[in-house]
C-alpha atoms as a PDB file:
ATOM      1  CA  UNK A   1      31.235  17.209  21.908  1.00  0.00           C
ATOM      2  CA  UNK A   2      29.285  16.134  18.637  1.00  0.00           C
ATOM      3  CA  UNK A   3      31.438  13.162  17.953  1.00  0.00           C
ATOM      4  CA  UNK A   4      30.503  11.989  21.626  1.00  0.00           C
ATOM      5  CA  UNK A   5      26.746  12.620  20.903  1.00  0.00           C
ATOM      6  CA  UNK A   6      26.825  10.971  17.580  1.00  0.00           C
ATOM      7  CA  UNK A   7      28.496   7.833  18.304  1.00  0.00           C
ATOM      8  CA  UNK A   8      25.274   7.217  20.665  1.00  0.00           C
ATOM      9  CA  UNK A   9      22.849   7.372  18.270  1.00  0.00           C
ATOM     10  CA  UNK A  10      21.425   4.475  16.380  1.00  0.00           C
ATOM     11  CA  UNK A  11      20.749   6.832  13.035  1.00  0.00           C
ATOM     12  CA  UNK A  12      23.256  10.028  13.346  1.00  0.00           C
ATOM     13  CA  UNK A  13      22.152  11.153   9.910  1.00  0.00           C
ATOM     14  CA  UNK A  14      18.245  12.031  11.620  1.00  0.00           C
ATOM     15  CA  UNK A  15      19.773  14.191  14.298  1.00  0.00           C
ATOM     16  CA  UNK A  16      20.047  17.713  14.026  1.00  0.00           C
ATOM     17  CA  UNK A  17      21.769  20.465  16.323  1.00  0.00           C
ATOM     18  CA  UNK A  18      20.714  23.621  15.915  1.00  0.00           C
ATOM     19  CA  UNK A  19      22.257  26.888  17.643  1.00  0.00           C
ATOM     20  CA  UNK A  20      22.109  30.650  16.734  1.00  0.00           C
ATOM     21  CA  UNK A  21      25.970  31.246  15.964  1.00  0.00           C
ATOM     22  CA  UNK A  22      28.783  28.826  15.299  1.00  0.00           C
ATOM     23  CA  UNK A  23      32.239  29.858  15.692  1.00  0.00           C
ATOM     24  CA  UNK A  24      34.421  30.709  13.001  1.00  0.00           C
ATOM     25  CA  UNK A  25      37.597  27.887  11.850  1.00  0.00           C
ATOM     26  CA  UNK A  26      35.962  25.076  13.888  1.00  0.00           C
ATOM     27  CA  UNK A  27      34.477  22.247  11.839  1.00  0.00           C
ATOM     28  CA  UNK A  28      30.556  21.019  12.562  1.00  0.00           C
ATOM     29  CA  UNK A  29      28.757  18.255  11.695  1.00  0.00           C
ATOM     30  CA  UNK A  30      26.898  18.660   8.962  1.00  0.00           C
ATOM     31  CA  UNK A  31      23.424  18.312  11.055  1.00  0.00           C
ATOM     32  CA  UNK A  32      24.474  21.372  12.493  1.00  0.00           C
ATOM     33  CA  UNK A  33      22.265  24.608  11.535  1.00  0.00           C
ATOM     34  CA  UNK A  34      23.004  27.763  12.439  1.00  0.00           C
ATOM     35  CA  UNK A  35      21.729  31.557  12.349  1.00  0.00           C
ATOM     36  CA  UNK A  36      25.316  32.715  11.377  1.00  0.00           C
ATOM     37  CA  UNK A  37      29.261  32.361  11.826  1.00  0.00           C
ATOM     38  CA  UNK A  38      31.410  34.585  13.460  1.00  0.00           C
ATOM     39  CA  UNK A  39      34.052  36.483  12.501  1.00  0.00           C
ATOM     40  CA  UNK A  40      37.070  35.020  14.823  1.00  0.00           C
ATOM     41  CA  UNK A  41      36.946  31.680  16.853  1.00  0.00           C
ATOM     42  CA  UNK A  42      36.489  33.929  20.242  1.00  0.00           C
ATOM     43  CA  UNK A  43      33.350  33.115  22.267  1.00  0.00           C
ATOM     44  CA  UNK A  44      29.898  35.076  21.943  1.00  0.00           C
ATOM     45  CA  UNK A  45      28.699  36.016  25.327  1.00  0.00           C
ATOM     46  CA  UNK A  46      25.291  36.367  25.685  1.00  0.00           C
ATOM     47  CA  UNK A  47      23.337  38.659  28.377  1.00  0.00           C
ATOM     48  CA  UNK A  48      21.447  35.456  30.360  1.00  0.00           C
ATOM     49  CA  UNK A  49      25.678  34.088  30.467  1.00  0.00           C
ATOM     50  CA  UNK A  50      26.512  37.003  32.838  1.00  0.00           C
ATOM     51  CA  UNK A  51      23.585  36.326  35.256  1.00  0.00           C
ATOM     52  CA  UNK A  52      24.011  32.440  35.181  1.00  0.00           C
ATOM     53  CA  UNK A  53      27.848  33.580  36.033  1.00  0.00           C
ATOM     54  CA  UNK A  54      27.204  35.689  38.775  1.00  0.00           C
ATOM     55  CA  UNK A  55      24.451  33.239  40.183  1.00  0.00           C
ATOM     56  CA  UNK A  56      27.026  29.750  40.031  1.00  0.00           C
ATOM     57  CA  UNK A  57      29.760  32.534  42.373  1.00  0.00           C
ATOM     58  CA  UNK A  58      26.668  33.339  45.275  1.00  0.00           C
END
């Protein structure tokens, strides 16, 4: 996903992600700033991904 975003951009080196946990073993740009890493490469699910989950099934 970065690489796609990156390639767009006339100056890559101004942008900046930013997201509250990146996943353990995967490797980020280095625009990327995070909270923290986890522990294993699973998935963190937060509580607002349940409801948007239940509301895509209705």
């Amino acid at each position: 996903m970065f690489k796609k975003i990156i390639s767009k951009v006339d100056e890559p080196s101004k942008l900046v992600f930013v997201t509250l946990f990146a996943r353990c073993g995967k490797k980020y740009p280095k625009q990327l700033i995070y909270a923290a890493k986890t522990k294993s490469s699973g998935y963190v699910v937060f509580p607002w991904d349940k409801l948007e989950f239940q509301r895509s099934r209705d």
